[in-house]
C-alpha atoms as a PDB file:
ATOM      1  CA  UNK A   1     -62.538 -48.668 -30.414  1.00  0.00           C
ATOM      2  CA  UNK A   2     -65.725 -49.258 -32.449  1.00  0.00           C
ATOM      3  CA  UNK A   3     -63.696 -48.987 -35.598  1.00  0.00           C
ATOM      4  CA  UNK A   4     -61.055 -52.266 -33.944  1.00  0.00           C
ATOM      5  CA  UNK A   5     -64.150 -53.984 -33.221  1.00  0.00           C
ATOM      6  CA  UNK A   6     -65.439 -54.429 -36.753  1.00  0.00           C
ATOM      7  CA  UNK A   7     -62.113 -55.183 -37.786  1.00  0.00           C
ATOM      8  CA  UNK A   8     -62.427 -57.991 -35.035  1.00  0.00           C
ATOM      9  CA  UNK A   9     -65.866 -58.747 -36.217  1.00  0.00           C
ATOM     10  CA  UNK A  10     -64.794 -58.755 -40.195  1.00  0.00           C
ATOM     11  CA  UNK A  11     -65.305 -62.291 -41.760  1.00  0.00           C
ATOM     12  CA  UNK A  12     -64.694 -62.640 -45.614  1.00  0.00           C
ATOM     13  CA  UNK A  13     -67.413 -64.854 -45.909  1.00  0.00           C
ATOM     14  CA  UNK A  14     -68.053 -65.358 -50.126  1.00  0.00           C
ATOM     15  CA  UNK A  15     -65.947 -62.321 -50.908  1.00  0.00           C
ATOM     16  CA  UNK A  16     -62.966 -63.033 -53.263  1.00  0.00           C
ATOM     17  CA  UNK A  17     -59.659 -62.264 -51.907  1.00  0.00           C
ATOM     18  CA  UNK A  18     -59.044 -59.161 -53.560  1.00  0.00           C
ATOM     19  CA  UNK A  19     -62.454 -57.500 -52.400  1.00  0.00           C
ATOM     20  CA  UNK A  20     -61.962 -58.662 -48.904  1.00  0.00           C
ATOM     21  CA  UNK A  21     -58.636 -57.329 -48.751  1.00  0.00           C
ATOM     22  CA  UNK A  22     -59.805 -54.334 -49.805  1.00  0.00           C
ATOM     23  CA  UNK A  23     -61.987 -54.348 -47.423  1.00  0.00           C
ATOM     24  CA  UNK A  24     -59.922 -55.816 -44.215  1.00  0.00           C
ATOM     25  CA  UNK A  25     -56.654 -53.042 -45.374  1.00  0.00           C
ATOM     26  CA  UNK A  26     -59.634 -49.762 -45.212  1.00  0.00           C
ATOM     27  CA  UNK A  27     -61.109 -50.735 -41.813  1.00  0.00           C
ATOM     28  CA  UNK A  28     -57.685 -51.151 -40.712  1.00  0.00           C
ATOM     29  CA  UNK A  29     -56.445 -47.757 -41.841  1.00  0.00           C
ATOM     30  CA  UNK A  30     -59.612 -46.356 -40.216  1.00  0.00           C
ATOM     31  CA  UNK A  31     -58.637 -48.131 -37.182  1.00  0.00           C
ATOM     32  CA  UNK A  32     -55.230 -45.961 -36.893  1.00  0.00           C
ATOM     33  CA  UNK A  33     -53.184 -49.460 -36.561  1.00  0.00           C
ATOM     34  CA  UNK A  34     -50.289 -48.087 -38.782  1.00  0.00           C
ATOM     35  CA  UNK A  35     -48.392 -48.621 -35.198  1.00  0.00           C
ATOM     36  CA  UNK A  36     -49.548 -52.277 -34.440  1.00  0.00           C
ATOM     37  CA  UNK A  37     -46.910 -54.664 -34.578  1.00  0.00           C
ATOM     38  CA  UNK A  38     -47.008 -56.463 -37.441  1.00  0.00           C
ATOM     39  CA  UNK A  39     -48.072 -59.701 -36.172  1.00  0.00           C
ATOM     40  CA  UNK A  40     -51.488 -58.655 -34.703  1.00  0.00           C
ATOM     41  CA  UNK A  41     -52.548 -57.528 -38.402  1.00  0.00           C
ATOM     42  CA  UNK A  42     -51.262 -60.697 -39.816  1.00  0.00           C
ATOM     43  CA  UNK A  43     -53.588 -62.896 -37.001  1.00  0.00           C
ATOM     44  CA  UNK A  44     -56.178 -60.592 -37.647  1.00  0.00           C
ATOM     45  CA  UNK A  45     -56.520 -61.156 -41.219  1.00  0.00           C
ATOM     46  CA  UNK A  46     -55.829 -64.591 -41.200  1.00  0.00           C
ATOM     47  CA  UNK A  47     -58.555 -65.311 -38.354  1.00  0.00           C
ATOM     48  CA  UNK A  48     -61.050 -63.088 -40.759  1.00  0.00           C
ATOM     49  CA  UNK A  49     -60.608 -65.428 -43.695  1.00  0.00           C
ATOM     50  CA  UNK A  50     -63.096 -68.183 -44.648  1.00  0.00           C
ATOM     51  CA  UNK A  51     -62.082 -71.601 -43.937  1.00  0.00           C
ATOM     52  CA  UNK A  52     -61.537 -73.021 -47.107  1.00  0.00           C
ATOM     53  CA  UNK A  53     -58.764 -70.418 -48.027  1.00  0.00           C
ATOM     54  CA  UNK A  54     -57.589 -70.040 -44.098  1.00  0.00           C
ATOM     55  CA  UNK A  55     -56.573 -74.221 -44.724  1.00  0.00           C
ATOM     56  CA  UNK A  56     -55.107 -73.443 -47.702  1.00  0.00           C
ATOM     57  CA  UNK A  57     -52.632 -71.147 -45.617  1.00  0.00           C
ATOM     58  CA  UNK A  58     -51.631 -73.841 -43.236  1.00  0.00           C
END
């Protein structure tokens, strides 16, 4: 549970893509979420991302 909530928590902030992703893919292994559906990482990641690359997304 406390592992989900920093995943919740996780914000990219100034980190480059590749070192937040980094990041974001470890806490989620540590979180045991190899059985989450596929569409709950996805949100997760893209609610973590800063805003200027989160707009770039949409």
């Amino acid at each position: 549970q406390e592992t989900e909530n920093k995943l919740f928590q996780l914000k990219q902030g100034t980190d480059s893509l590749p070192i937040f992703t980094t990041k974001f893919e470890y806490i989620l292994y540590k979180a045991n979420s190899q059985n989450w559906p596929d569409i709950n990482k996805i949100s997760s990641f893209r609610n973590s991302l800063n805003s200027t690359l989160y707009s770039r997304l949409v």
